[in-house]
N, C-alpha and C. Protein backbone atom coordinates (compact mmCIF):
# COMPACT_ATOMS: atom_id res chain seq x y z
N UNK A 1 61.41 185.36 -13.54
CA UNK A 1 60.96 184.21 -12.79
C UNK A 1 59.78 184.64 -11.93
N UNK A 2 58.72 183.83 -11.74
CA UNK A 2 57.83 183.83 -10.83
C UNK A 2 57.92 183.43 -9.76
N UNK A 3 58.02 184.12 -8.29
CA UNK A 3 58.05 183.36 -7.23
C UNK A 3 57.28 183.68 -6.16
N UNK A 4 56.80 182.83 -5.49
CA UNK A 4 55.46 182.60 -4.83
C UNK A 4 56.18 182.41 -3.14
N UNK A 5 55.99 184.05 -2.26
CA UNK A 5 56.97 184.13 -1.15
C UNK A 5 56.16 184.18 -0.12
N UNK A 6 55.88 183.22 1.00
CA UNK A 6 55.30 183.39 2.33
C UNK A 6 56.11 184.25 3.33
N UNK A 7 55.29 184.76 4.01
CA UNK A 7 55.78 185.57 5.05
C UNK A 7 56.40 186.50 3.95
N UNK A 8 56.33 187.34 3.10
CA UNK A 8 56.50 188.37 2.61
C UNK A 8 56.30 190.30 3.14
N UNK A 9 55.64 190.05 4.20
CA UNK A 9 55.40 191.15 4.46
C UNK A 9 56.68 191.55 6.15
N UNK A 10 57.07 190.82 6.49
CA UNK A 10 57.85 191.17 7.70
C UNK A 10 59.09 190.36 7.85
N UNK A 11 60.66 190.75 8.58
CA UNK A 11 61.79 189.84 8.71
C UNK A 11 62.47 189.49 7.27
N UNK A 12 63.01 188.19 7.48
CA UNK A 12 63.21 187.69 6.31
C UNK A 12 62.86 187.92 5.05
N UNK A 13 61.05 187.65 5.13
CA UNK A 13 60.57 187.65 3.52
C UNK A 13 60.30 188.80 3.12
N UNK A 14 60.39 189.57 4.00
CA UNK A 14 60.06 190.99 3.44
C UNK A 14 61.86 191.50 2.76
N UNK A 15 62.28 190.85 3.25
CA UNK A 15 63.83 191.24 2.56
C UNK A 15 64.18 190.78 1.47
N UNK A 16 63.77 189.18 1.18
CA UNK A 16 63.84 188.54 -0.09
C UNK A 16 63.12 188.87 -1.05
N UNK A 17 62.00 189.45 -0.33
CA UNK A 17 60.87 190.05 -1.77
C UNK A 17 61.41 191.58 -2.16
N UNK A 18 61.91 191.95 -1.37
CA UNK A 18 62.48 193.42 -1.61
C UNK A 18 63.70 193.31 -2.75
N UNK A 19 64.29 192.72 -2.49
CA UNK A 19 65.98 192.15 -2.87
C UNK A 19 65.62 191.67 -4.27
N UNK A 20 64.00 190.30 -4.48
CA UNK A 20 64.51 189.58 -5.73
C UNK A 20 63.23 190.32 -6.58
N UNK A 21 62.54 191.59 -6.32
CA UNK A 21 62.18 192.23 -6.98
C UNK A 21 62.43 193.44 -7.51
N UNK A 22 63.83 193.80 -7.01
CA UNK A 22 65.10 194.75 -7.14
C UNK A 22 65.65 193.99 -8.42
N UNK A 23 65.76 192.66 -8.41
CA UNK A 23 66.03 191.92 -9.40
C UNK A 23 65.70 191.29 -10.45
N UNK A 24 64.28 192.17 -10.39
CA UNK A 24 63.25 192.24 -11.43
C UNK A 24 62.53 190.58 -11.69
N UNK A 25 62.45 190.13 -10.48
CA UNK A 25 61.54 188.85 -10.56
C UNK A 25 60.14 189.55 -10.01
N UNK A 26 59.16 188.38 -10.90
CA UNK A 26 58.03 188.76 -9.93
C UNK A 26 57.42 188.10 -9.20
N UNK A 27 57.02 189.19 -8.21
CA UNK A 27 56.78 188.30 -6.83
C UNK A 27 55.08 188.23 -6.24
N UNK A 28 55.34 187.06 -5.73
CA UNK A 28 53.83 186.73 -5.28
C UNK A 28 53.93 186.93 -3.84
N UNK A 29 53.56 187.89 -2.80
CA UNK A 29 53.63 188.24 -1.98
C UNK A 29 52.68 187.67 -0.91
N UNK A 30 52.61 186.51 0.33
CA UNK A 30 52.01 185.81 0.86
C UNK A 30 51.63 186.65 2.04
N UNK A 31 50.71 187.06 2.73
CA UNK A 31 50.94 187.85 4.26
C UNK A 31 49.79 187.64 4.47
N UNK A 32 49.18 187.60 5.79
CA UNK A 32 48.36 188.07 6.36
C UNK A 32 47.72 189.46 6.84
N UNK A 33 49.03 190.82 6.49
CA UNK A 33 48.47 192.11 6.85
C UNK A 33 49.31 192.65 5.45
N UNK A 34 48.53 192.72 4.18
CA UNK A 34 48.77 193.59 3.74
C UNK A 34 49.23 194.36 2.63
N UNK A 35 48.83 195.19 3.67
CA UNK A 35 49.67 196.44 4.39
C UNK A 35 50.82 196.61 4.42
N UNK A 36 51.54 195.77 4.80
CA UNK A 36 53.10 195.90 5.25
C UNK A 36 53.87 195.05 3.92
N UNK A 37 53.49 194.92 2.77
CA UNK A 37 54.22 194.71 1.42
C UNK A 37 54.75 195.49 1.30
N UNK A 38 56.04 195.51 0.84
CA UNK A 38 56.90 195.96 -0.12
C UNK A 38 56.33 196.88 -1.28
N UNK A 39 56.40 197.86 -1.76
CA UNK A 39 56.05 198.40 -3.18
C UNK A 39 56.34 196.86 -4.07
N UNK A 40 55.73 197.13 -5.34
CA UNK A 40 56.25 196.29 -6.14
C UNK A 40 55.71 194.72 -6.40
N UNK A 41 55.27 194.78 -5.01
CA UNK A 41 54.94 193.33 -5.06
C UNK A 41 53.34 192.83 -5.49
N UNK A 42 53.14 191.95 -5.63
CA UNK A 42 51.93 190.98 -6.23
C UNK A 42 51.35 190.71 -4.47
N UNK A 43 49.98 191.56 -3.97
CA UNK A 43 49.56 190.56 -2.74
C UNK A 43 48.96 189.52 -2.79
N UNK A 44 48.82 188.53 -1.44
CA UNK A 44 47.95 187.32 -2.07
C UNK A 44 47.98 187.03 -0.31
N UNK A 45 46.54 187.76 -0.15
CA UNK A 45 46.55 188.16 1.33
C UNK A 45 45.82 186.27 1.75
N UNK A 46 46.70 185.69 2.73
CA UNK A 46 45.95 184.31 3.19
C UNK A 46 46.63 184.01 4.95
N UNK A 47 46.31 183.46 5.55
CA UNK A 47 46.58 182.45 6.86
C UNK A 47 47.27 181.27 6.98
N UNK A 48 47.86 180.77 6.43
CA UNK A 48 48.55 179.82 6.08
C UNK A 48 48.31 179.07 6.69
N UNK A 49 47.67 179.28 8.65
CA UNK A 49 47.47 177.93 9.17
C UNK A 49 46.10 177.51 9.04
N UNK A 50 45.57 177.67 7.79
CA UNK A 50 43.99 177.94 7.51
C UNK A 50 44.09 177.13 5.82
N UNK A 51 43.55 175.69 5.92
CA UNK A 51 44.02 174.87 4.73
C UNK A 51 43.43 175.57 3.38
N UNK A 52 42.12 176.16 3.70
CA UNK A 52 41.16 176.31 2.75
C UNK A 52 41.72 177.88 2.17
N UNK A 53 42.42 178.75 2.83
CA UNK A 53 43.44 180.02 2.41
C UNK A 53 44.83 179.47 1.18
N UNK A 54 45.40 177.73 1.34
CA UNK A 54 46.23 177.84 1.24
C UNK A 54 45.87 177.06 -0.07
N UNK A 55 44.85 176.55 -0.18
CA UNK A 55 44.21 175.94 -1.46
C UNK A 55 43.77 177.09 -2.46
N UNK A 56 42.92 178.79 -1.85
CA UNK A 56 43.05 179.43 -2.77
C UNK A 56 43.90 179.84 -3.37
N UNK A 57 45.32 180.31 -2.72
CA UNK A 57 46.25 180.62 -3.49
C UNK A 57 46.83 179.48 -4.90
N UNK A 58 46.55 178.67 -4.50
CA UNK A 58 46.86 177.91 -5.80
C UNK A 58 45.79 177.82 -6.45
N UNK A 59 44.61 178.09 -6.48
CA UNK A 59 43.40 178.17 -7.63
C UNK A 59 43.93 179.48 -7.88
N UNK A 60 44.34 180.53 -7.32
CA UNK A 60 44.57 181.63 -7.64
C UNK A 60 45.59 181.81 -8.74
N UNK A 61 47.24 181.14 -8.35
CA UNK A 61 48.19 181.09 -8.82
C UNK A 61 48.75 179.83 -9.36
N UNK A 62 48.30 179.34 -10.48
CA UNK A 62 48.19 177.83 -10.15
C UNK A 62 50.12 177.40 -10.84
N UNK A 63 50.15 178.46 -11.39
CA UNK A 63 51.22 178.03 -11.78
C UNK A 63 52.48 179.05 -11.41
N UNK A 64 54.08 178.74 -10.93
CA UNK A 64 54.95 179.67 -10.72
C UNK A 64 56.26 178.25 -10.50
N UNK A 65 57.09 179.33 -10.59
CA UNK A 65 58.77 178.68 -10.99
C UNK A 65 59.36 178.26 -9.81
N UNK A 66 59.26 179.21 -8.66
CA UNK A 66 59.96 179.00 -7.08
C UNK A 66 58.88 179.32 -6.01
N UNK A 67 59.47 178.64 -5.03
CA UNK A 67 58.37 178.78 -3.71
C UNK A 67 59.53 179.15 -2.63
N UNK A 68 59.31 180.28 -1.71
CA UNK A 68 60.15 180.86 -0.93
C UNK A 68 59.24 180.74 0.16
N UNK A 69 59.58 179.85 1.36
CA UNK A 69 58.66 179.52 2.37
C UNK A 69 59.19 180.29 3.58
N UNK A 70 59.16 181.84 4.22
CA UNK A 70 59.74 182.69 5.52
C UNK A 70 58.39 183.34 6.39
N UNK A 71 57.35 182.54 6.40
CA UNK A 71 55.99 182.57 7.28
C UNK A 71 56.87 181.74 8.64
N UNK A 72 55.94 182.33 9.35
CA UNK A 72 56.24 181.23 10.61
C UNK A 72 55.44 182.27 12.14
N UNK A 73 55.35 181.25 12.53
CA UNK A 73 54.57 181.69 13.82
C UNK A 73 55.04 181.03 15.12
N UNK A 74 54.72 181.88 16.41
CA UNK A 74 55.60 181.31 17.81
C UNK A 74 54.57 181.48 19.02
N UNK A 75 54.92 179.91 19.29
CA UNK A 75 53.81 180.01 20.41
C UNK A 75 55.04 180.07 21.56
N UNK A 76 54.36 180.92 22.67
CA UNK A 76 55.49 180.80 23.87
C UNK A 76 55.10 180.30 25.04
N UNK A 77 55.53 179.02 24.83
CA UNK A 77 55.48 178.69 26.13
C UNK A 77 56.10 176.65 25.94
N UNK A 78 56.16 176.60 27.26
CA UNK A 78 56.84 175.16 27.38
C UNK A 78 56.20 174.44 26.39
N UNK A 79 57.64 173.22 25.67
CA UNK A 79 57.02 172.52 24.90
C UNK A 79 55.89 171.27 25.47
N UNK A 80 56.53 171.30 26.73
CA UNK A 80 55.27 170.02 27.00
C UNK A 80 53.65 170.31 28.06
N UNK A 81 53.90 171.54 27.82
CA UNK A 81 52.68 172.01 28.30
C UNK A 81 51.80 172.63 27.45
N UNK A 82 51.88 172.70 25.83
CA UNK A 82 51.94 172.87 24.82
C UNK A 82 50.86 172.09 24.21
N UNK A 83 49.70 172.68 23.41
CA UNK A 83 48.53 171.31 22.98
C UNK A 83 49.32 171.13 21.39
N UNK A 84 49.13 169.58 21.18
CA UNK A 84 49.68 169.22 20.08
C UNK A 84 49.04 169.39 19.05
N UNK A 85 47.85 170.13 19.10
CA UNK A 85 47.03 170.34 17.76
C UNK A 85 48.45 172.09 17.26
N UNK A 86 48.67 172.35 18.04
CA UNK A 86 49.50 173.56 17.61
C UNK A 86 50.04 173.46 16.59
């Protein structure tokens, strides 16, 4: 199976890409650094909060079986002091 994993390089996705390429799937590895992939894996270095990064990956990869979405980012601080473009 082909699967196409954000946040692949740290936490979570770095565990699922570790785990389901132990399991001989192959993996499309989403990160911003890297660097910090897993052996094994396929990189597909992008920003995710960057539309025109998230459009290459699909000219890139246009086609795959599963999408494993474990990106995520944290802003700290109060939610209502907070700009809503965030």
């Amino acid at each position: 199976m082909h699967i196409l994993l954000t946040g692949a390089s740290s936490g979570i996705g770095r565990a699922a890409a570790e785990l389901l390429h132990e399991r001989e799937h192959i993996i499309y590895g989403v990160s911003r650094q890297l660097e910090n992939l897993p052996d094994g894996i396929h990189p597909i270095e992008a920003d995710l909060s960057k539309p025109e990064d998230i459009e290459n990956i699909f000219n890139y990869l246009p086609k795959f079986d599963a999408l494993i979405n474990c990106a995520g980012m944290a802003y700290l601080s109060p939610i209502s002091s907070g700009d809503p473009e965030q």
